[in-house]
ModelCIF file with pLDDT and N, C-alpha, C, O atoms, coordinates in Angstrom:
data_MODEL
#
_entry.id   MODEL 
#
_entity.id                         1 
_entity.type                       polymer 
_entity.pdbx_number_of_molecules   1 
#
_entity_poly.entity_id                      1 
_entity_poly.type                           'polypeptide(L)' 
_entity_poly.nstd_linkage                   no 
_entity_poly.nstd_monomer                   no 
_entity_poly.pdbx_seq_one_letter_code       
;(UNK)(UNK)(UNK)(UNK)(UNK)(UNK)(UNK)(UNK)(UNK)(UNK)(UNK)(UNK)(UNK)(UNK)(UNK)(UNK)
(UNK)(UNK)(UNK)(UNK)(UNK)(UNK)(UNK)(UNK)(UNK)(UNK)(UNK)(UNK)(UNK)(UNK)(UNK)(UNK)
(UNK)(UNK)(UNK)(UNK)(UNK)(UNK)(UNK)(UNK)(UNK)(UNK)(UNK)(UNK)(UNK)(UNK)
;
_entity_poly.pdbx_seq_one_letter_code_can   XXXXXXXXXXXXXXXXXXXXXXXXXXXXXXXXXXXXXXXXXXXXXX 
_entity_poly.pdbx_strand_id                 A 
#
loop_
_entity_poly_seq.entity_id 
_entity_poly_seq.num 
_entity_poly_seq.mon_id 
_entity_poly_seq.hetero 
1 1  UNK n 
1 2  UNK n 
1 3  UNK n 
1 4  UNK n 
1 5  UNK n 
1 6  UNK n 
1 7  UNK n 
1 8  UNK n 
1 9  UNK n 
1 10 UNK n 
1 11 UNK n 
1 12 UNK n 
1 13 UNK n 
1 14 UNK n 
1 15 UNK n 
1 16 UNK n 
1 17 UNK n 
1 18 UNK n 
1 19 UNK n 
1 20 UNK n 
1 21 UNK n 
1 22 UNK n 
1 23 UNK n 
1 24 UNK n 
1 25 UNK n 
1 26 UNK n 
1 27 UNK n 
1 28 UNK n 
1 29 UNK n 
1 30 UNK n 
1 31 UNK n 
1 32 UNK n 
1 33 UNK n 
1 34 UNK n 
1 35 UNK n 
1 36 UNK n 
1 37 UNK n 
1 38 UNK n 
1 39 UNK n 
1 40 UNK n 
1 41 UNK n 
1 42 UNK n 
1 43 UNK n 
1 44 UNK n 
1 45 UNK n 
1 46 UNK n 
#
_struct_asym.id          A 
_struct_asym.entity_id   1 
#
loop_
_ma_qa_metric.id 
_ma_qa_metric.mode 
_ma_qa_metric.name 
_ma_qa_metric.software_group_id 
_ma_qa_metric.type 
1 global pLDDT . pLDDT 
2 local  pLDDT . pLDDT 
#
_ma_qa_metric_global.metric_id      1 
_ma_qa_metric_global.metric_value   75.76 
_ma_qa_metric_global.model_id       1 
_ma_qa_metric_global.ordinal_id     1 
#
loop_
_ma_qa_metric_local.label_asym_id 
_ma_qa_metric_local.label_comp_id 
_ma_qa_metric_local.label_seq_id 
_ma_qa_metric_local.metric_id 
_ma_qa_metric_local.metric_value 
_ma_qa_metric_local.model_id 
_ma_qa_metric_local.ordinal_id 
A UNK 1  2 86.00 1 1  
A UNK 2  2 88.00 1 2  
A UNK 3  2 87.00 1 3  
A UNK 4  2 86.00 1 4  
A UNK 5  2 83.00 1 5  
A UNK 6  2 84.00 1 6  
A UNK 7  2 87.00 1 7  
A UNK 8  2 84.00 1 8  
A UNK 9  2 81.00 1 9  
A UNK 10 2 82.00 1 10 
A UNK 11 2 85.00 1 11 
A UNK 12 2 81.00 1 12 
A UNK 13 2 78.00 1 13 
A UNK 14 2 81.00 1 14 
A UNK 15 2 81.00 1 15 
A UNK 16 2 77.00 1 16 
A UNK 17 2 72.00 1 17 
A UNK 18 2 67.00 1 18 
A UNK 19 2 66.00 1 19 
A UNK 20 2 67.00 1 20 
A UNK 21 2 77.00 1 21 
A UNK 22 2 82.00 1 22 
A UNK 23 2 82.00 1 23 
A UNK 24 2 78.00 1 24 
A UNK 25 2 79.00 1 25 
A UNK 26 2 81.00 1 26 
A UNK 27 2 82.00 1 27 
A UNK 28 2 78.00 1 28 
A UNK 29 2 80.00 1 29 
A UNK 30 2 80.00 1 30 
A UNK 31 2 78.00 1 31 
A UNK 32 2 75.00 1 32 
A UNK 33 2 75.00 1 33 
A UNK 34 2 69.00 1 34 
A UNK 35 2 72.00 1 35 
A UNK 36 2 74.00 1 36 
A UNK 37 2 70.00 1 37 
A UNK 38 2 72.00 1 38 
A UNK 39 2 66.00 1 39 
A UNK 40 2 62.00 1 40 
A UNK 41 2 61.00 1 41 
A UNK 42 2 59.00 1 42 
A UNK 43 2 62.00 1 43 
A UNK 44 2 60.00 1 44 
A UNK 45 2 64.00 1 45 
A UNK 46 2 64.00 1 46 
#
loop_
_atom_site.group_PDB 
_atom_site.id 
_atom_site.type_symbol 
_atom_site.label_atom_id 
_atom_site.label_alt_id 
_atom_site.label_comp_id 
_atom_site.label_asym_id 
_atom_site.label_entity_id 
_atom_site.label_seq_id 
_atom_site.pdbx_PDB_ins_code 
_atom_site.Cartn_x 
_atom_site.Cartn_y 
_atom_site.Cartn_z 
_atom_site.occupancy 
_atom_site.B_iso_or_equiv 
_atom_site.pdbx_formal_charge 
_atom_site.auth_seq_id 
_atom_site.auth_comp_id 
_atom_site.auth_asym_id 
_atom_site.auth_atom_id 
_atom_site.pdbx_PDB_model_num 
ATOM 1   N N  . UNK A 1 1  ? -1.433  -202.903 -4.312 1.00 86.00 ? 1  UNK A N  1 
ATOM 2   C CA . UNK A 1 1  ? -0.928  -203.406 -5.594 1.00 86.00 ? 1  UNK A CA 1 
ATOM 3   C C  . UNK A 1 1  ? -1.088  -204.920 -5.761 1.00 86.00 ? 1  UNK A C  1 
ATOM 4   O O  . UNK A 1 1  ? -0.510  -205.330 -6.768 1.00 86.00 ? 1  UNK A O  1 
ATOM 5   N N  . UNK A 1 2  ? -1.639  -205.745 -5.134 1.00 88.00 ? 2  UNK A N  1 
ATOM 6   C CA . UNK A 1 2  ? -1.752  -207.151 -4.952 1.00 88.00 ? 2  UNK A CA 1 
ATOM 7   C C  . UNK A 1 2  ? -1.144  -207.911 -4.324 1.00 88.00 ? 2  UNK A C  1 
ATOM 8   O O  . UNK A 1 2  ? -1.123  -209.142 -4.292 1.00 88.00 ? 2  UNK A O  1 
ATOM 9   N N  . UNK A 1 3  ? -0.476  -206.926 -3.647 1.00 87.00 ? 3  UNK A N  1 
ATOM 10  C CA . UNK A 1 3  ? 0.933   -207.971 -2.917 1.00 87.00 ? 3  UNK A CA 1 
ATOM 11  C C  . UNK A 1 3  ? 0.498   -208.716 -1.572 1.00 87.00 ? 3  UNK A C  1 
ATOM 12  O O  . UNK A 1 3  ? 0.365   -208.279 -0.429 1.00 87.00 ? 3  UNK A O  1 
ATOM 13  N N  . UNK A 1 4  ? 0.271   -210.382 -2.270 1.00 86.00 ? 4  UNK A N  1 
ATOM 14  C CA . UNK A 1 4  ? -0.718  -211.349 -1.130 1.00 86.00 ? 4  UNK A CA 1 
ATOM 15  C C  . UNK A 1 4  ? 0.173   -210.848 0.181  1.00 86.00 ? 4  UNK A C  1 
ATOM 16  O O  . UNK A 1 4  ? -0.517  -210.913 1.198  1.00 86.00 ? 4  UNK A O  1 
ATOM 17  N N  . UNK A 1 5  ? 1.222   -210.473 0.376  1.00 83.00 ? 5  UNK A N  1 
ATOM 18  C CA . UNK A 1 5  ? 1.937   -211.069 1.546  1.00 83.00 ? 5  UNK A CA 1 
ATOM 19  C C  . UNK A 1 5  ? 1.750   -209.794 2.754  1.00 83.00 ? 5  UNK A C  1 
ATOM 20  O O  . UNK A 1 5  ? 1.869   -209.906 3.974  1.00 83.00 ? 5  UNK A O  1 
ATOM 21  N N  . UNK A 1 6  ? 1.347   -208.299 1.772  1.00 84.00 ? 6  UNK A N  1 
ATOM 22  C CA . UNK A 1 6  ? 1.067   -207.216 2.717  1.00 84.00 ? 6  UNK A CA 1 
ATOM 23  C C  . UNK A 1 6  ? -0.422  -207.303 2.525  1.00 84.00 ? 6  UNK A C  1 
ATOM 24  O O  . UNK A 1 6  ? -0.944  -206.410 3.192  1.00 84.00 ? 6  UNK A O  1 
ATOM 25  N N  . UNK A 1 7  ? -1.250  -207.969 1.927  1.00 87.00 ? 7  UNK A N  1 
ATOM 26  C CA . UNK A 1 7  ? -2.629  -207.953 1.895  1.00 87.00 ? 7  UNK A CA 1 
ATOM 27  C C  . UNK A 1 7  ? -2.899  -209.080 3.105  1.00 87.00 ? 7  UNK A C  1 
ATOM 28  O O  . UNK A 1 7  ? -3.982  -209.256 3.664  1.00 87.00 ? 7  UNK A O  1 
ATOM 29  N N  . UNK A 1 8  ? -2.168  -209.503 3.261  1.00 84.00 ? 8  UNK A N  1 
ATOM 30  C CA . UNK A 1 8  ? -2.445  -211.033 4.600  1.00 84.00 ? 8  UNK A CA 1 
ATOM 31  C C  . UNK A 1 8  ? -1.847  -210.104 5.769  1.00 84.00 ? 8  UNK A C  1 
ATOM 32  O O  . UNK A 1 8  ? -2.751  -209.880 6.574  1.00 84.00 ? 8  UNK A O  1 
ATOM 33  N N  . UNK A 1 9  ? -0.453  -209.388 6.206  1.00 81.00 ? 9  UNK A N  1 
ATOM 34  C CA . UNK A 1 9  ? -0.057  -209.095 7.051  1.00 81.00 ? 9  UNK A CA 1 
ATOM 35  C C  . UNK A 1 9  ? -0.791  -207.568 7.503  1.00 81.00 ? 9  UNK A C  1 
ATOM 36  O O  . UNK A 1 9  ? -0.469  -207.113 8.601  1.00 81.00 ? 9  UNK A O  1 
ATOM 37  N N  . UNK A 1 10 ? -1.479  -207.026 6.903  1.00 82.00 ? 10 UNK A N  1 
ATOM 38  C CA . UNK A 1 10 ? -2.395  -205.976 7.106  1.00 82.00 ? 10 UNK A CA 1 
ATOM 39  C C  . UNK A 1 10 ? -3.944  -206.059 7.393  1.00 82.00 ? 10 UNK A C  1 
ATOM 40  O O  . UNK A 1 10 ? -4.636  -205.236 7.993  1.00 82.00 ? 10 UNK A O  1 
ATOM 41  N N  . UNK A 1 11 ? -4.262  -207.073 6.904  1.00 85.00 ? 11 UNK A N  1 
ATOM 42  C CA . UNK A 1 11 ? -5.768  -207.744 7.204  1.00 85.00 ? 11 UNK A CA 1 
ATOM 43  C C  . UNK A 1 11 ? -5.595  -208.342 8.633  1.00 85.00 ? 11 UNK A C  1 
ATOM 44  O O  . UNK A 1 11 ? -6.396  -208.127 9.543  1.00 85.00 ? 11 UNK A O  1 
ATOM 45  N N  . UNK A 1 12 ? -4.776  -208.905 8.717  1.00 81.00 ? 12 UNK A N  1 
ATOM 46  C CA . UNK A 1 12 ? -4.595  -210.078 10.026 1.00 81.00 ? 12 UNK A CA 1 
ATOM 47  C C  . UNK A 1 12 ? -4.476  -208.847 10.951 1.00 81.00 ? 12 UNK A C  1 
ATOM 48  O O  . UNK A 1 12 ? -5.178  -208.799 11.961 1.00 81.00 ? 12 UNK A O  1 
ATOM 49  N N  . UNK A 1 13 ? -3.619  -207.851 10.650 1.00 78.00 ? 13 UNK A N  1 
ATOM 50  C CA . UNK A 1 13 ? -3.164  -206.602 11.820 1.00 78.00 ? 13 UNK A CA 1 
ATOM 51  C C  . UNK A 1 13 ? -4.918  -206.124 12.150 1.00 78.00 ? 13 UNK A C  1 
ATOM 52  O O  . UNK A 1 13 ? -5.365  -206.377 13.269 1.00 78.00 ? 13 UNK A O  1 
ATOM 53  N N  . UNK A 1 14 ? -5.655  -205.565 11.296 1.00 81.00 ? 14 UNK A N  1 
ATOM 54  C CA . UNK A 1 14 ? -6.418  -205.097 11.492 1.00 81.00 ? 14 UNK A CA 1 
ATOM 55  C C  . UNK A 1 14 ? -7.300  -205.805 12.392 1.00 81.00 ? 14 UNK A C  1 
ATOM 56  O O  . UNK A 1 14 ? -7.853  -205.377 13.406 1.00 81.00 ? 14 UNK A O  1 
ATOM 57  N N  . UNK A 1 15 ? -7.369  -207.495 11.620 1.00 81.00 ? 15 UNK A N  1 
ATOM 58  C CA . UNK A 1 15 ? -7.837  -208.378 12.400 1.00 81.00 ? 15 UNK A CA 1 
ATOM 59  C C  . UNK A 1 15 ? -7.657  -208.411 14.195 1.00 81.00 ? 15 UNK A C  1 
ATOM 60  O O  . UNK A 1 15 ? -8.525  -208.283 15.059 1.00 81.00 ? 15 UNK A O  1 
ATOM 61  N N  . UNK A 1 16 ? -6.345  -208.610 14.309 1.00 77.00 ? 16 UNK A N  1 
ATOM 62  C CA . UNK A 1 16 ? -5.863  -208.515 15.630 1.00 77.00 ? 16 UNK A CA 1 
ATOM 63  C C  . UNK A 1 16 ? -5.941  -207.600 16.569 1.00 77.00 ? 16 UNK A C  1 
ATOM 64  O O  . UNK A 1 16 ? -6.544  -207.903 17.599 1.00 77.00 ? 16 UNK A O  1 
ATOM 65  N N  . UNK A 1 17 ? -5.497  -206.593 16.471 1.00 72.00 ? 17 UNK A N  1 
ATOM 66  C CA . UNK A 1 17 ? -5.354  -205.473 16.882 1.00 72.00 ? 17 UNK A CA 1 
ATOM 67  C C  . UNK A 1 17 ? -6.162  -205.069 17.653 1.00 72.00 ? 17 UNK A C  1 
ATOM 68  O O  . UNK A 1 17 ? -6.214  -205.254 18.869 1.00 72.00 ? 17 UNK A O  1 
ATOM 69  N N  . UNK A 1 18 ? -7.073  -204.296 16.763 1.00 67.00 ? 18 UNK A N  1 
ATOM 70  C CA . UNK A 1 18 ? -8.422  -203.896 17.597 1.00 67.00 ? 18 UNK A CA 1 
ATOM 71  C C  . UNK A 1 18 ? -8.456  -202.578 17.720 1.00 67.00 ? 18 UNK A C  1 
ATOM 72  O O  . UNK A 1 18 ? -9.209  -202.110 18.575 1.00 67.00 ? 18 UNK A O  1 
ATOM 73  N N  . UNK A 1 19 ? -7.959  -202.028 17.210 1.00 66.00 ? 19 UNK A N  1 
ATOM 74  C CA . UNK A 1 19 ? -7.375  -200.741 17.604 1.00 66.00 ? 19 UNK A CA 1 
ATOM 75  C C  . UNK A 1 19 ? -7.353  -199.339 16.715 1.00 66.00 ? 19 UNK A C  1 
ATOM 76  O O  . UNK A 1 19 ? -7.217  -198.144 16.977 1.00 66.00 ? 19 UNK A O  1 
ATOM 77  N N  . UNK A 1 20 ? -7.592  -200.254 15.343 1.00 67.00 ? 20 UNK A N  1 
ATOM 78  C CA . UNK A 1 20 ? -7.989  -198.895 13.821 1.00 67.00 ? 20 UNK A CA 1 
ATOM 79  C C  . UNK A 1 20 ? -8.995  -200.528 12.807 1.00 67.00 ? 20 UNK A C  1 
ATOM 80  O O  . UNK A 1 20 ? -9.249  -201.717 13.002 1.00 67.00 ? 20 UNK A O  1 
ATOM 81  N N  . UNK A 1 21 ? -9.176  -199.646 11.945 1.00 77.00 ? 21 UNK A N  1 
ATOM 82  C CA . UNK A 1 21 ? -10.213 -200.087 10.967 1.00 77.00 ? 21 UNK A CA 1 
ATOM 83  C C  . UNK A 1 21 ? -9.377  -199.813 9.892  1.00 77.00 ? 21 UNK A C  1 
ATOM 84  O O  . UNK A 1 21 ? -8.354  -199.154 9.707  1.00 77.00 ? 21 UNK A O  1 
ATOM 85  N N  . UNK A 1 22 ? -10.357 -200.745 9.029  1.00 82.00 ? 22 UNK A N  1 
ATOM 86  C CA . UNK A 1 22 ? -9.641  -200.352 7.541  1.00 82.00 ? 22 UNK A CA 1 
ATOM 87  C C  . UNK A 1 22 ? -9.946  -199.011 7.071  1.00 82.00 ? 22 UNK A C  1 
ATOM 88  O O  . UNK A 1 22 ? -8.819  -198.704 6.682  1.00 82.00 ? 22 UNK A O  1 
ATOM 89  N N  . UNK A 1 23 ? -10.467 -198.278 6.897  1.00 82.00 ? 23 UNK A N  1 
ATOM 90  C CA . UNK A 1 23 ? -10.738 -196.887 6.790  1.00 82.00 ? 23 UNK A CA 1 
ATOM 91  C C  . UNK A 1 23 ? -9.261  -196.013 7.612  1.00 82.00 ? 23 UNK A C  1 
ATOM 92  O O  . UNK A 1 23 ? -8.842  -195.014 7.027  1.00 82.00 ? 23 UNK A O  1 
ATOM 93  N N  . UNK A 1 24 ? -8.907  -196.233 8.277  1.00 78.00 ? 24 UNK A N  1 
ATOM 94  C CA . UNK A 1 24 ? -7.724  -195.849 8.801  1.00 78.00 ? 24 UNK A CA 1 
ATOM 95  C C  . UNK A 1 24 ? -6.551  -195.884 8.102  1.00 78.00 ? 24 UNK A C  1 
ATOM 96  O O  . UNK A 1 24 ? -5.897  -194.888 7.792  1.00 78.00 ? 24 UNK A O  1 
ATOM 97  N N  . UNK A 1 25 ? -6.206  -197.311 7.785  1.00 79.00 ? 25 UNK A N  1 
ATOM 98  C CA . UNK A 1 25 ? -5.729  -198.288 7.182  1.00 79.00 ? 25 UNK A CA 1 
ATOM 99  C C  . UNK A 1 25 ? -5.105  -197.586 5.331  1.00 79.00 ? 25 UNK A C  1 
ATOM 100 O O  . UNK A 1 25 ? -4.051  -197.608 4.696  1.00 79.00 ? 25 UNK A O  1 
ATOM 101 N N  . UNK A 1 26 ? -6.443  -197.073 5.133  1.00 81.00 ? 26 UNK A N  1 
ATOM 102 C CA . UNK A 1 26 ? -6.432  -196.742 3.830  1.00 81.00 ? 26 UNK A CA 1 
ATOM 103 C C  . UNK A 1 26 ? -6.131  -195.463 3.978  1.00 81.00 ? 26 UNK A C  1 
ATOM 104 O O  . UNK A 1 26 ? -5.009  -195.234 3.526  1.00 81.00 ? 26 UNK A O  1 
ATOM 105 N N  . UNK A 1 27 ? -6.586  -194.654 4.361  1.00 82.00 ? 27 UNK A N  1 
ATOM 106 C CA . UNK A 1 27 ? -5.897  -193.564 4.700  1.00 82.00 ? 27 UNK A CA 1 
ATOM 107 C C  . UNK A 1 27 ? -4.223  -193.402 4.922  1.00 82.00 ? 27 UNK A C  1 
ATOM 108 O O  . UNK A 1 27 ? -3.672  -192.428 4.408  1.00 82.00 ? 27 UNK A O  1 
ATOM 109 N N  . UNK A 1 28 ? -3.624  -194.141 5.510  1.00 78.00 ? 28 UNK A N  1 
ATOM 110 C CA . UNK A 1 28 ? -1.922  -194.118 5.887  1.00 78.00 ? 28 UNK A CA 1 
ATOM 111 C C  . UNK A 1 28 ? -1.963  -193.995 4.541  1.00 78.00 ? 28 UNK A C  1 
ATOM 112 O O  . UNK A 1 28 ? -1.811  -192.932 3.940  1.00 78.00 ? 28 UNK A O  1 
ATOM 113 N N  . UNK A 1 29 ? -2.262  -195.557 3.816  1.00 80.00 ? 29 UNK A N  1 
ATOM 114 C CA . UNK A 1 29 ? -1.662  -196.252 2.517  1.00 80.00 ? 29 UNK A CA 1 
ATOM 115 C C  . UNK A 1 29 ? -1.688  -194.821 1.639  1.00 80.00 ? 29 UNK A C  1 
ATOM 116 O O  . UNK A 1 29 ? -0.588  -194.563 1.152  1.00 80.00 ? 29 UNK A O  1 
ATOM 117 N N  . UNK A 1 30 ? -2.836  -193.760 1.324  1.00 80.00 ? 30 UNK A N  1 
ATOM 118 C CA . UNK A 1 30 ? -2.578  -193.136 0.181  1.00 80.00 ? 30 UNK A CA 1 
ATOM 119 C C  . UNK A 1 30 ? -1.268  -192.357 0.354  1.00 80.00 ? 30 UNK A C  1 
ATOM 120 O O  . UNK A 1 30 ? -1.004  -191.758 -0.688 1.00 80.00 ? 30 UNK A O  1 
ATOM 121 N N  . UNK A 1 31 ? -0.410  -192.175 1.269  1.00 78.00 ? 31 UNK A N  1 
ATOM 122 C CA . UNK A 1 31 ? 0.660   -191.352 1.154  1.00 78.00 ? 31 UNK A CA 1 
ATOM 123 C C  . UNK A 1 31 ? 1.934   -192.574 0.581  1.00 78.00 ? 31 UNK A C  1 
ATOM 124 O O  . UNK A 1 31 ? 3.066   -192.427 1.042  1.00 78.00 ? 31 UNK A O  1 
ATOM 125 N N  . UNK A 1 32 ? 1.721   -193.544 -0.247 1.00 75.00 ? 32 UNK A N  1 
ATOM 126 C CA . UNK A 1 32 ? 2.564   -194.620 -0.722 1.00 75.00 ? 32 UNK A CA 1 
ATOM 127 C C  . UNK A 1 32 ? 2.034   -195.497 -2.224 1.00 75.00 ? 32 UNK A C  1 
ATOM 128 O O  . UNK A 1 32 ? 0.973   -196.120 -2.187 1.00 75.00 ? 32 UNK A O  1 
ATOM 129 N N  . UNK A 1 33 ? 2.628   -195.474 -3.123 1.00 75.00 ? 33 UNK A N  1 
ATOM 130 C CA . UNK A 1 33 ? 2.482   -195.344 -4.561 1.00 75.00 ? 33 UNK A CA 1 
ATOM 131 C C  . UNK A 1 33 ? 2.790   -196.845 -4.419 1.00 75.00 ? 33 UNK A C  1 
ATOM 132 O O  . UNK A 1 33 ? 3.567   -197.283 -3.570 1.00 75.00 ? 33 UNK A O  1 
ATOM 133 N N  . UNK A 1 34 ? 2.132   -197.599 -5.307 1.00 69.00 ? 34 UNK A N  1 
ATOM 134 C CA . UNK A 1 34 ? 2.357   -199.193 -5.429 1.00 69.00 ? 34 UNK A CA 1 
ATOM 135 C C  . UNK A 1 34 ? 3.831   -199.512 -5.809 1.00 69.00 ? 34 UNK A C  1 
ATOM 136 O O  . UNK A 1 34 ? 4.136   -200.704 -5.853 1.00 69.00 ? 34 UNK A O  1 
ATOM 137 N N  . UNK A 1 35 ? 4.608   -198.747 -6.039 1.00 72.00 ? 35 UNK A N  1 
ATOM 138 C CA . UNK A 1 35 ? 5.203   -199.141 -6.708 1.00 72.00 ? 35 UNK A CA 1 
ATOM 139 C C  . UNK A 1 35 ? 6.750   -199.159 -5.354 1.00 72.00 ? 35 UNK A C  1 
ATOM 140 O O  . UNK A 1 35 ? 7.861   -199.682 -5.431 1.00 72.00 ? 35 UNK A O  1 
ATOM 141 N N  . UNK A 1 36 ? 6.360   -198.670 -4.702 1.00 74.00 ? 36 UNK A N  1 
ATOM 142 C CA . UNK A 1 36 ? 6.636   -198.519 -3.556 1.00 74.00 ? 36 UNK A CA 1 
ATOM 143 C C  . UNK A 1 36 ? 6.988   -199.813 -2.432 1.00 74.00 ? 36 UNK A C  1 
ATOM 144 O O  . UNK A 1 36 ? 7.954   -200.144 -1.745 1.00 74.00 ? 36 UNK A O  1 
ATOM 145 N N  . UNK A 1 37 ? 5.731   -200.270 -2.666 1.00 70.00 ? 37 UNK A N  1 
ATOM 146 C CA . UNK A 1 37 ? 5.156   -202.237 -2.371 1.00 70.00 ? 37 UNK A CA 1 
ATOM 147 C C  . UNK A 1 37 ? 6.333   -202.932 -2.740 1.00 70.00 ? 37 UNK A C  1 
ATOM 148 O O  . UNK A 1 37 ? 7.236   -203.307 -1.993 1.00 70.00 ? 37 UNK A O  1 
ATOM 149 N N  . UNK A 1 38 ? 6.175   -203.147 -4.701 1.00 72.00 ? 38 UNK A N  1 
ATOM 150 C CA . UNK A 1 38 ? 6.614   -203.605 -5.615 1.00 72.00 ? 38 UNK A CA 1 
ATOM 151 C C  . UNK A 1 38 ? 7.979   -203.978 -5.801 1.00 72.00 ? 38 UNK A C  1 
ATOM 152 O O  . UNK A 1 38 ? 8.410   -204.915 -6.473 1.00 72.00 ? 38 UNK A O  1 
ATOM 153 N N  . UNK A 1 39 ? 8.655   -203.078 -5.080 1.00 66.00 ? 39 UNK A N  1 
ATOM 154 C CA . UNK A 1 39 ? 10.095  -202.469 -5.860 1.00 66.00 ? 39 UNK A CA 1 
ATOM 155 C C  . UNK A 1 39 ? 11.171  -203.576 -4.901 1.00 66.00 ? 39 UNK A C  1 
ATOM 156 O O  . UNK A 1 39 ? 11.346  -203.669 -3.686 1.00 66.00 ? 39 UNK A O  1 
ATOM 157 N N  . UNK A 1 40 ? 11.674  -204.214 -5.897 1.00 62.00 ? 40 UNK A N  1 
ATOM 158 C CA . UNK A 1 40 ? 12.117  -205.166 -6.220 1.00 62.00 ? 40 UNK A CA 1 
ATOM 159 C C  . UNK A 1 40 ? 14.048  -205.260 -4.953 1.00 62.00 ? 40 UNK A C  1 
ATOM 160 O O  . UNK A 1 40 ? 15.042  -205.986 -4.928 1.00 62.00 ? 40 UNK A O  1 
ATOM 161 N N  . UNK A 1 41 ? 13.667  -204.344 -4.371 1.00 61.00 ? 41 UNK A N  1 
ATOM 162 C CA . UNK A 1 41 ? 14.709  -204.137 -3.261 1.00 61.00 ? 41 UNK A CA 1 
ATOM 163 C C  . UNK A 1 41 ? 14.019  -204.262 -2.054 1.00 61.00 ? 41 UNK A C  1 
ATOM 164 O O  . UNK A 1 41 ? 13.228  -203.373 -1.739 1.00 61.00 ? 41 UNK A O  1 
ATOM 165 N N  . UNK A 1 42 ? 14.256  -205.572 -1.073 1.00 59.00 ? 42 UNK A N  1 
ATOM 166 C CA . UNK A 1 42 ? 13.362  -206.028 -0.043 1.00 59.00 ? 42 UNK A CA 1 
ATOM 167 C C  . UNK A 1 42 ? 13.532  -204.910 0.834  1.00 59.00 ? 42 UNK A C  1 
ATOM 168 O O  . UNK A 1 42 ? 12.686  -204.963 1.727  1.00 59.00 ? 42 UNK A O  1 
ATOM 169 N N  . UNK A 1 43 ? 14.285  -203.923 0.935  1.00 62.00 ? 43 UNK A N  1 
ATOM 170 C CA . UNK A 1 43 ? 14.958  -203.464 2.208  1.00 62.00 ? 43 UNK A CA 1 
ATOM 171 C C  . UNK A 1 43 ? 13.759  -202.686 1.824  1.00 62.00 ? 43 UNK A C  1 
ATOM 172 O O  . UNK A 1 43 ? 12.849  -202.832 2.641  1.00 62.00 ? 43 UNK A O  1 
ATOM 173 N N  . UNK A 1 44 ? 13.457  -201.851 0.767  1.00 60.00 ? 44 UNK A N  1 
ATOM 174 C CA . UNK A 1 44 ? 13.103  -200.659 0.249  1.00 60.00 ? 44 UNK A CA 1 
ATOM 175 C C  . UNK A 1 44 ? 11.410  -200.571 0.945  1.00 60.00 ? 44 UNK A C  1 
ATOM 176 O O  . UNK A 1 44 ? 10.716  -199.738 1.530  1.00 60.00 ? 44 UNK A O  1 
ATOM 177 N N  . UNK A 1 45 ? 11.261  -202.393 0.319  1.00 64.00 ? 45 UNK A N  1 
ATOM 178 C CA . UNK A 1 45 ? 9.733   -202.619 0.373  1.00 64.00 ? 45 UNK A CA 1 
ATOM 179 C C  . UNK A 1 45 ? 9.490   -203.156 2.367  1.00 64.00 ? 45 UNK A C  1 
ATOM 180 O O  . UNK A 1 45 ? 8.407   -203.223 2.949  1.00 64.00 ? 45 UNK A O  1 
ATOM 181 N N  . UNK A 1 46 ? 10.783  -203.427 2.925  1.00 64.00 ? 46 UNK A N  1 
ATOM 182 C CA . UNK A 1 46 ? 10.087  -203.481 4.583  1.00 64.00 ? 46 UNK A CA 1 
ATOM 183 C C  . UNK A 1 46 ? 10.098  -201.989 4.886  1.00 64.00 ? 46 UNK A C  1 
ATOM 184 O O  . UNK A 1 46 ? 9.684   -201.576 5.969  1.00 64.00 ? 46 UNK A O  1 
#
């Protein structure tokens, strides 16, 4: 959904890691609706 702060902390993971690819990556994500990201309750969105 654009959210710089899980687009930096998920790139860098992938970066680091070593361990899955983004293809992986994207796969988890489709079981989670942007809005999901978004939603305006921090607890909701860690």
């Amino acid at each position: 959904a654009g959210y710089p702060y899980y687009i930096v902390a998920f790139c860098k993971f992938i970066k680091e890691s070593g361990t899955f690819n983004l293809e992986r990556l994207r796969t988890v994500l489709k079981d989670h609706s942007a809005s999901e990201f978004l939603d305006h309750n921090s607890n909701v969105s860690k």
